[in-house]
C-alpha atoms as a PDB file:
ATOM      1  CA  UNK A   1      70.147 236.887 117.464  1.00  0.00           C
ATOM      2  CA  UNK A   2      73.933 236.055 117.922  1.00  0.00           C
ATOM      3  CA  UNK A   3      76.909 237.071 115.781  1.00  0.00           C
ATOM      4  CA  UNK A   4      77.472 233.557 114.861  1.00  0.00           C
ATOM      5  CA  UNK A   5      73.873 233.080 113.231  1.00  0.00           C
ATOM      6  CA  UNK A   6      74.989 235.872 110.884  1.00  0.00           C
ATOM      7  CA  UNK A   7      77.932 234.775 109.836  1.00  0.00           C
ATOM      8  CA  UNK A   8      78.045 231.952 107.306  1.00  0.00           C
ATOM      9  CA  UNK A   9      81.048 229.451 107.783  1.00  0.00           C
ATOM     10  CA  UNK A  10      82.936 227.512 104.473  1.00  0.00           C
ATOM     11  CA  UNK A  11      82.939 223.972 104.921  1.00  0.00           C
ATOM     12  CA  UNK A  12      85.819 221.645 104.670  1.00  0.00           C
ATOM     13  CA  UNK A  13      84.861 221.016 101.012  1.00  0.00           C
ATOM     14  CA  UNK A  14      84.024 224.638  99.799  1.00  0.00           C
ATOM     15  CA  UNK A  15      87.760 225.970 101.513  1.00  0.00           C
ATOM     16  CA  UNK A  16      89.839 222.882  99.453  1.00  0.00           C
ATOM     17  CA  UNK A  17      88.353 224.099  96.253  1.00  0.00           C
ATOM     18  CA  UNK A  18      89.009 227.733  96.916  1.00  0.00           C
ATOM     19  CA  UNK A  19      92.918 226.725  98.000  1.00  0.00           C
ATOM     20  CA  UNK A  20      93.021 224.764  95.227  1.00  0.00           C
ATOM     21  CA  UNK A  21      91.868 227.597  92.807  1.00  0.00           C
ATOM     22  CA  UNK A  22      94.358 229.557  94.537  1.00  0.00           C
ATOM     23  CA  UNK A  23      96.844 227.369  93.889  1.00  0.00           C
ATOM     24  CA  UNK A  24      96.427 227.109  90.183  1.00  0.00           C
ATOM     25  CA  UNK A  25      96.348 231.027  90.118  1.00  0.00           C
ATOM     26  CA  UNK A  26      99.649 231.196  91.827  1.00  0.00           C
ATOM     27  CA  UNK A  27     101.213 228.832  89.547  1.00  0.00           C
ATOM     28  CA  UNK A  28      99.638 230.818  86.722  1.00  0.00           C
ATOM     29  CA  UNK A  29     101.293 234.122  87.975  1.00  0.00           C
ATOM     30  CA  UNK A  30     104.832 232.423  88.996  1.00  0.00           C
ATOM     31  CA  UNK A  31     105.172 231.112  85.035  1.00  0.00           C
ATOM     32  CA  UNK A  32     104.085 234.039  84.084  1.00  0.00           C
ATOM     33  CA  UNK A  33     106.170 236.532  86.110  1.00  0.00           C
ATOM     34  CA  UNK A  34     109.662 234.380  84.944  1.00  0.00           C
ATOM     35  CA  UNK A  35     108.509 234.648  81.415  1.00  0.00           C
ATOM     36  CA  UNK A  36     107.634 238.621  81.717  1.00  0.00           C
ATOM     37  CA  UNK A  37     111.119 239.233  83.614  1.00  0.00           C
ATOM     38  CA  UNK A  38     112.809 237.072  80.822  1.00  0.00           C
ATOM     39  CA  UNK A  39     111.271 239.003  78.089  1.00  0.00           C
ATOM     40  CA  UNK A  40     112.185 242.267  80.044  1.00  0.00           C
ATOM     41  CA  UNK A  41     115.560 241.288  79.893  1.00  0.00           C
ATOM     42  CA  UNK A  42     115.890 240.793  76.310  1.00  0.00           C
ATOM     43  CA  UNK A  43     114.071 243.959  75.816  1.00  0.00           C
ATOM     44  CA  UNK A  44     116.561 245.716  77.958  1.00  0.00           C
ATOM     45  CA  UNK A  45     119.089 243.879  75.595  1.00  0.00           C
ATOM     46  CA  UNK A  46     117.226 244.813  72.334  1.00  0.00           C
ATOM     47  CA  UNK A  47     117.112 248.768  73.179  1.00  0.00           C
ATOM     48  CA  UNK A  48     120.807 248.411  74.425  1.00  0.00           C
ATOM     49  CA  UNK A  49     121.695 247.799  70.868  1.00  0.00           C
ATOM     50  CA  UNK A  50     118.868 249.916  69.314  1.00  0.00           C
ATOM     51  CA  UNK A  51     119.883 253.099  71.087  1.00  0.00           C
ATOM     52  CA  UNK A  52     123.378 252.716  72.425  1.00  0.00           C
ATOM     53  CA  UNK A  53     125.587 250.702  70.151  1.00  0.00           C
ATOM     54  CA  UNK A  54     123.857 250.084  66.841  1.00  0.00           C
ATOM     55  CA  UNK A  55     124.191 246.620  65.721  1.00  0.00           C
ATOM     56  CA  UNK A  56     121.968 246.751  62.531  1.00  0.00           C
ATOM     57  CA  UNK A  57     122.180 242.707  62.464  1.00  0.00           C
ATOM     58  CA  UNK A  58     120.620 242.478  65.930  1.00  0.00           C
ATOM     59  CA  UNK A  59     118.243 245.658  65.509  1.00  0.00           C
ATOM     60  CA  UNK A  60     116.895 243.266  61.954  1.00  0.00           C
ATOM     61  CA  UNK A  61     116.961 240.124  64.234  1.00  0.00           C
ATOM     62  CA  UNK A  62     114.971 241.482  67.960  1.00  0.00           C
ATOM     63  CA  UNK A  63     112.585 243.614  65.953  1.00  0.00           C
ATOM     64  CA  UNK A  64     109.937 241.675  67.330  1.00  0.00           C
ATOM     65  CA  UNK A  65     110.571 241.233  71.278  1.00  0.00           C
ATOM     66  CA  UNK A  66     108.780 244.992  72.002  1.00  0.00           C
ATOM     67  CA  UNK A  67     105.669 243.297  70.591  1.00  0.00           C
ATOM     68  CA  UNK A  68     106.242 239.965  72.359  1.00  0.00           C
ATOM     69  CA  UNK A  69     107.161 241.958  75.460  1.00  0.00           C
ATOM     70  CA  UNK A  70     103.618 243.665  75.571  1.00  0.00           C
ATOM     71  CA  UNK A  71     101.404 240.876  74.688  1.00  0.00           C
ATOM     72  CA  UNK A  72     103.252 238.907  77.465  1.00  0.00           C
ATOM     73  CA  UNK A  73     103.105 242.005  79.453  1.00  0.00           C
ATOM     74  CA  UNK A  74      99.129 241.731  78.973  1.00  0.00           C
ATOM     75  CA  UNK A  75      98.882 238.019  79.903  1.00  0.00           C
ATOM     76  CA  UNK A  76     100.806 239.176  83.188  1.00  0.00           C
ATOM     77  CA  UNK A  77      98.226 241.569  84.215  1.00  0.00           C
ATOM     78  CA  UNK A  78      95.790 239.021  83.796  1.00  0.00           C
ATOM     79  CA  UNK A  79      97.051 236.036  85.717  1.00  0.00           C
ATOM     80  CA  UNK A  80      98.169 239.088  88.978  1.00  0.00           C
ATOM     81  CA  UNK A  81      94.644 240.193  88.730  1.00  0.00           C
ATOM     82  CA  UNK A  82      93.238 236.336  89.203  1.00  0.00           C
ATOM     83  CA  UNK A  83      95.791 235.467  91.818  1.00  0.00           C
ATOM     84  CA  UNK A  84      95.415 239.237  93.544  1.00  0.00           C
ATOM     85  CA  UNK A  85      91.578 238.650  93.587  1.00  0.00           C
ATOM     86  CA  UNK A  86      92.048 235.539  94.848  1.00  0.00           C
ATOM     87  CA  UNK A  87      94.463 236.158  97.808  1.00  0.00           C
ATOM     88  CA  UNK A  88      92.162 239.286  98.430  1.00  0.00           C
ATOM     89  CA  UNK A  89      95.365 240.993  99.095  1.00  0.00           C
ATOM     90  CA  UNK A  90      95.131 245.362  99.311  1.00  0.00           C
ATOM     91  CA  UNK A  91      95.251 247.626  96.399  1.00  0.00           C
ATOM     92  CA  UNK A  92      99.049 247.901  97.606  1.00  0.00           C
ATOM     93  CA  UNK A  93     100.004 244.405  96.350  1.00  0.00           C
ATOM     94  CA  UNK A  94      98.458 244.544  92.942  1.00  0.00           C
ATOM     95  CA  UNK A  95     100.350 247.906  92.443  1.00  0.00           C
ATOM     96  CA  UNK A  96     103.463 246.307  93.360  1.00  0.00           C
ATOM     97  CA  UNK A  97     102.776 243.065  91.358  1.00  0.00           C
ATOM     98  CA  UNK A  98     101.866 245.316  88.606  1.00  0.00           C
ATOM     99  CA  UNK A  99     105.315 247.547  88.132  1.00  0.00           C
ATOM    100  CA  UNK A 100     107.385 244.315  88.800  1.00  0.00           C
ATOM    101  CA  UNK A 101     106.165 243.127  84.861  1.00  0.00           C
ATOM    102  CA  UNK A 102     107.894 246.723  84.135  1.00  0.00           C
ATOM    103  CA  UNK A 103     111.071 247.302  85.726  1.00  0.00           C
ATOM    104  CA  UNK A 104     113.829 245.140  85.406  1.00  0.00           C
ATOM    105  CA  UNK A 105     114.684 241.849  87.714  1.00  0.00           C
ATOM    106  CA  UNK A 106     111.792 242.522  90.055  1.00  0.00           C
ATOM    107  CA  UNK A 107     109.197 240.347  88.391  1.00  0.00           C
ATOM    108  CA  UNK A 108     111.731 237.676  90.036  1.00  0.00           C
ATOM    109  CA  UNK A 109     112.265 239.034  93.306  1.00  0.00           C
ATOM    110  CA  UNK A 110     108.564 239.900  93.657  1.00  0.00           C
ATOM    111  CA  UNK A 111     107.771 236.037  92.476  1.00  0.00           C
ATOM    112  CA  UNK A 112     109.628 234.633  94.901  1.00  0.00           C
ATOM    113  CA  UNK A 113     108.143 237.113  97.833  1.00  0.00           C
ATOM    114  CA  UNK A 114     104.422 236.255  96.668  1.00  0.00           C
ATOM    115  CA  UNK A 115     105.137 232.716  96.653  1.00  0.00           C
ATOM    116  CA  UNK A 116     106.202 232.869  99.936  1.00  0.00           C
ATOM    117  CA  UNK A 117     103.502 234.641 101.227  1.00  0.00           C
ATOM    118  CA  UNK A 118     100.754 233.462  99.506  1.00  0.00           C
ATOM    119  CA  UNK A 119     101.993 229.449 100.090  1.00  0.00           C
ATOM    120  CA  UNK A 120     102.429 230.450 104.124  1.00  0.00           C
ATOM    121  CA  UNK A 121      99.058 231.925 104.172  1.00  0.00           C
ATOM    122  CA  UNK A 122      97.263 228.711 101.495  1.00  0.00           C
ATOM    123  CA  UNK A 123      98.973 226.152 104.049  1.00  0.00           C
ATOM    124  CA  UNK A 124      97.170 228.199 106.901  1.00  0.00           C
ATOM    125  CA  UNK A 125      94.098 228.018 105.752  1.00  0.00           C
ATOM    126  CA  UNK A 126      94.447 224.291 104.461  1.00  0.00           C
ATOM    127  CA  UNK A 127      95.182 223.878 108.580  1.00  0.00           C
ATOM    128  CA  UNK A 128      92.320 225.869 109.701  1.00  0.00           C
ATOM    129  CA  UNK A 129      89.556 223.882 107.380  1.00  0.00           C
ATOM    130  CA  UNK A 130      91.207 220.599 107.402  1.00  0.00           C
ATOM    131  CA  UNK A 131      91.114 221.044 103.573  1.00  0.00           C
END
C-alpha cells in the first residue's frame, strides 16, 4: 500500500470553501481587534481620571466602558479562537493574540501582523488548489 493511498487530498472545491471560511474569520478578528484596542484605550483614559486626576464629571460619564471593555473583551476571544482554529496556527499564536485584547496598542500591531500572515499563507493555498 503506498503513502499516497492513505492520504486523502481536498479538492479544488472543498479548499475555496475552507479559504473562504478563513477569510470571513479573519475579517471577524481584524474588526474585532480595532474595536478591543479602541475600547482599551478609553479604558486606559477612564482609569487615568479614576485613579490619577479625579474628574468626578468624567468618572459619572465613563462609568460604563469597564463593562463594555469586557464584554468586547469576550467577543475578542471568540472571533481569535475561530480564526486561530482555523489557521491551525501553535498554542504560541493564540497566547499572543490573546494578551494583545489586554495590553495597550498591541491589539493593532498584532492585527496588522496576523493579517499579513494569515493573507500570505490564504493566497498560498488559493495557488496550490486553484481555489
Amino acid at each position: 500500500m503506498s503513502s499516497q493511498q492513505n492520504t486523502p487530498t481536498a479538492t479544488a472545491e472543498q479548499a475555496a470553501t475552507a479559504i473562504r471560511k478563513a477569510r470571513g474569520a479573519l475579517t471577524r478578528y481584524r474588526v474585532m481587534a480595532l474595536i478591543t484596542g479602541v475600547m482599551l484605550l478609553v479604558l486606559c483614559v477612564e482609569m487615568f481620571f479614576k485613579y490619577v486626576v479625579p474628574v468626578d464629571a468624567v468618572i459619572d460619564y465613563m462609568g460604563w466602558v469597564p463593562f463594555a471593555h469586557g464584554w468586547i473583551y469576550v467577543v475578542y476571544l471568540v472571533t481569535v479562537l475561530d480564526l486561530w482554529a482555523k489557521m491551525r496556527w501553535g498554542f504560541g499564536r493564540l497566547a499572543t493574540m490573546v494578551f494583545a485584547g489586554v495590553v495597550p496598542v498591541m491589539s493593532f500591531v498584532l492585527e496588522k501582523k496576523v493579517h499579513a500572515e494569515a493573507d500570505a499563507k490564504l493566497a498560498a493555498l488559493a495557488e496550490r488548489y486553484g481555489a
